[in-house]
Protein backbone atom coordinates (compact mmCIF):
# COMPACT_ATOMS: atom_id res chain seq x y z
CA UNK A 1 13.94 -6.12 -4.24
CA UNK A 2 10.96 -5.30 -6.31
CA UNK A 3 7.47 -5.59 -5.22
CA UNK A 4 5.33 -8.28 -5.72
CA UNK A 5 1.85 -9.33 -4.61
CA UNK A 6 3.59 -12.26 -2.66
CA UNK A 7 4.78 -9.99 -0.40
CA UNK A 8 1.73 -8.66 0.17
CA UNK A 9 -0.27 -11.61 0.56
CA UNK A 10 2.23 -13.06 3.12
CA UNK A 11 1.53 -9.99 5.15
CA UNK A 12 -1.92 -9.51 4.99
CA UNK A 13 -2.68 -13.81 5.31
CA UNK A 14 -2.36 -13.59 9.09
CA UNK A 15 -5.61 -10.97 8.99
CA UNK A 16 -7.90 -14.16 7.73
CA UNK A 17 -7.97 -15.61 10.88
CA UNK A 18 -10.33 -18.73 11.36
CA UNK A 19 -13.17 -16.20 13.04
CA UNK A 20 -12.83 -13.33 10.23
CA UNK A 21 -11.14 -10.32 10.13
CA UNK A 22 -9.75 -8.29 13.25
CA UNK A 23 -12.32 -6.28 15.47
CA UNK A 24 -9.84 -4.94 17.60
CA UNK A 25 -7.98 -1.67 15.17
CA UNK A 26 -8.40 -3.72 12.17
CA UNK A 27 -7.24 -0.99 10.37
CA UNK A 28 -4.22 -0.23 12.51
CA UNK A 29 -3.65 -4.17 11.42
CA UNK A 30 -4.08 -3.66 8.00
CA UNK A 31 -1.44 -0.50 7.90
CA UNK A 32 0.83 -2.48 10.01
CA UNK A 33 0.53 -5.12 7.54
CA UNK A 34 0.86 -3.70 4.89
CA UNK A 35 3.72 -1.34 5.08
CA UNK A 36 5.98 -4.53 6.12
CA UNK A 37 5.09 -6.07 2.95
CA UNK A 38 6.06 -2.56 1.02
CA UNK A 39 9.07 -1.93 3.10
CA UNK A 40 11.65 -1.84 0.35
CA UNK A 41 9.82 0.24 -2.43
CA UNK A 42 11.78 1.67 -4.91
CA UNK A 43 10.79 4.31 -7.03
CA UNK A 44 13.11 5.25 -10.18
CA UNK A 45 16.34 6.09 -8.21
CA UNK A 46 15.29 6.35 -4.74
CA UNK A 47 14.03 4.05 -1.84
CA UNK A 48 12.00 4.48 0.91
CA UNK A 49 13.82 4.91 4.47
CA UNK A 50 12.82 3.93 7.28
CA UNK A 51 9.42 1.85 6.09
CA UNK A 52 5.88 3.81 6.10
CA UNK A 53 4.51 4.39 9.31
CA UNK A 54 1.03 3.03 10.14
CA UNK A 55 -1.45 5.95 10.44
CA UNK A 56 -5.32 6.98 10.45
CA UNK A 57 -7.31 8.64 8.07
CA UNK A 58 -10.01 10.48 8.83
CA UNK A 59 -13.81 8.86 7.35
CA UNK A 60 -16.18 6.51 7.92
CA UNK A 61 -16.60 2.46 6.50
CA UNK A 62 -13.19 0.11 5.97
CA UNK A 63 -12.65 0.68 2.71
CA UNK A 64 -12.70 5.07 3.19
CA UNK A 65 -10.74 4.44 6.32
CA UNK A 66 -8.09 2.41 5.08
CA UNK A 67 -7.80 4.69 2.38
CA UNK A 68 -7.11 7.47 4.16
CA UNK A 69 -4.57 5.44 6.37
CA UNK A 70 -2.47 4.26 2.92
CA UNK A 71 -3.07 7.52 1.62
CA UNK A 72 -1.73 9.07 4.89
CA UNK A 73 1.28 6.57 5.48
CA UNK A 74 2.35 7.05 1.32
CA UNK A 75 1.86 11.25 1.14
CA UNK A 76 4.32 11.20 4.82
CA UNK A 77 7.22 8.92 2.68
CA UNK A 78 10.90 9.76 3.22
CA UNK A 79 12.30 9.18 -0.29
CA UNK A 80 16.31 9.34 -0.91
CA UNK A 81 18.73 8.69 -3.67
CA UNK A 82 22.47 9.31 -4.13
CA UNK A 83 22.24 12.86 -4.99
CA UNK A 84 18.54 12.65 -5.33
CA UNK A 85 15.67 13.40 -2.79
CA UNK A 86 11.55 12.90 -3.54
CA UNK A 87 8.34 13.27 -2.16
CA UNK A 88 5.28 10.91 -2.79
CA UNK A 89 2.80 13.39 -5.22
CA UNK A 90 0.21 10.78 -6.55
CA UNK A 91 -1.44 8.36 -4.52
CA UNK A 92 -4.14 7.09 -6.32
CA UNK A 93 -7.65 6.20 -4.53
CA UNK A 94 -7.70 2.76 -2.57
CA UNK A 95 -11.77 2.01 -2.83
CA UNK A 96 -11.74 0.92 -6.56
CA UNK A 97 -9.58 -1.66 -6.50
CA UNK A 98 -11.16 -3.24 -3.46
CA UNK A 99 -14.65 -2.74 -4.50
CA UNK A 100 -14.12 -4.60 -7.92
CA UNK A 101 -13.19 -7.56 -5.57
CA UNK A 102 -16.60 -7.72 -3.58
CA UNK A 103 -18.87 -9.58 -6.65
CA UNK A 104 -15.85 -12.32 -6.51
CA UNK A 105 -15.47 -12.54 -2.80
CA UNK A 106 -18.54 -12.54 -1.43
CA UNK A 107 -19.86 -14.99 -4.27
CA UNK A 108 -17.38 -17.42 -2.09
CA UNK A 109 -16.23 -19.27 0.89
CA UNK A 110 -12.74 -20.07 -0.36
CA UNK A 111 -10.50 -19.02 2.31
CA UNK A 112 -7.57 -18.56 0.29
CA UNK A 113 -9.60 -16.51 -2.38
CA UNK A 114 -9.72 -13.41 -0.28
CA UNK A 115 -5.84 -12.55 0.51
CA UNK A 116 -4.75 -13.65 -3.06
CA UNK A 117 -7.17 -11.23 -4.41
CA UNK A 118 -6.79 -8.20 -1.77
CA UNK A 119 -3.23 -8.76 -2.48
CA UNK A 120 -3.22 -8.18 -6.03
CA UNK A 121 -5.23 -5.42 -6.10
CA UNK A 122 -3.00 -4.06 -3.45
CA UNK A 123 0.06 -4.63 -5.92
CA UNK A 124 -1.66 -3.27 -8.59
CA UNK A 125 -2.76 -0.11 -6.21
CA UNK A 126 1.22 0.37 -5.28
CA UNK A 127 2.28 0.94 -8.50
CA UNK A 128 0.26 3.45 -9.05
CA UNK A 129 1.76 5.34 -6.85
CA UNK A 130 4.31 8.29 -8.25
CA UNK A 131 6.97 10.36 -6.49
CA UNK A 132 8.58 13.67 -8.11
CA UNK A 133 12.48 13.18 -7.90
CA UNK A 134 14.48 16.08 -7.08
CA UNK A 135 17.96 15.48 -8.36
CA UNK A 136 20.43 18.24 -6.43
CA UNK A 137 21.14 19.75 -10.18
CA UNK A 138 18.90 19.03 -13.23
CA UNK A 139 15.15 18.90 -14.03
CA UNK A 140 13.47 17.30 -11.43
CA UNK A 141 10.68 13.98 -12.65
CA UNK A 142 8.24 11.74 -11.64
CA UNK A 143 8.98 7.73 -11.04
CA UNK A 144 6.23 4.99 -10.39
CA UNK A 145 7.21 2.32 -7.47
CA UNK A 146 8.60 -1.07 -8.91
């Protein structure tokens, strides 16, 4: 099943609750949230197993801690493949495609605004992530996530 910024927004819609965003681990929430939505990435011929699992980052503000926390969950990706393993080697940074939102959303008080656009850019941010394939004979390559 390919990826699709449905998936994310149907994850990350619970976060917009009527009193704004969690207080309590809202990153945790976000991580959580977000590697349900990205459970079944594929990449060329391999899939993830067993999900991502939520982690920290290290930094300070939301948007350099939840960085660190996708970049931490991608980089520690099982990858596998019938007669092919991977490793995630590119995850690209998280802050510019959530800072390009902030003229748009904070121009607004559309509730519904927020986790269409978060969950684009998080689509968009996903497949820019590459993994190097390691095929048990042959040249090993790179694949983007679909």
């Amino acid at each position: 099943m390919p990826l699709t910024a449905s998936l994310i927004k149907q994850a990350i819609a619970p976060l917009f609750a009527e009193n704004g965003m969690p207080s309590d681990d809202p990153v945790g929430k976000w991580c959580t949230a977000y590697a349900g939505a990205v459970a079944a990435a594929i990449a060329g011929p391999v899939k993830l197993v067993a999900g991502l699992v939520p982690g920290h980052g290290g930094g300070d503000g939301f948007f350099n801690l939840l960085d660190a926390a996708f970049r931490t969950m991608w980089m520690s990706a099982a990858w596998i493949g019938p007669g092919v393993t991977a490793v995630t080697t590119v995850v690209p940074p998280l802050q510019p495609f959530l800072l390009a939102l902030s003229p748009a959303l904070n121009s607004t008080f559309d509730r519904e605004l927020a986790p269409t656009l978060l969950s684009e850019a998080l689509h968009s941010y996903t497949l820019g992530i590459v993994v190097m394939v390691a095929p048990m004979s042959g040249t090993p390559f790179t694949a983007t996530l679909m």
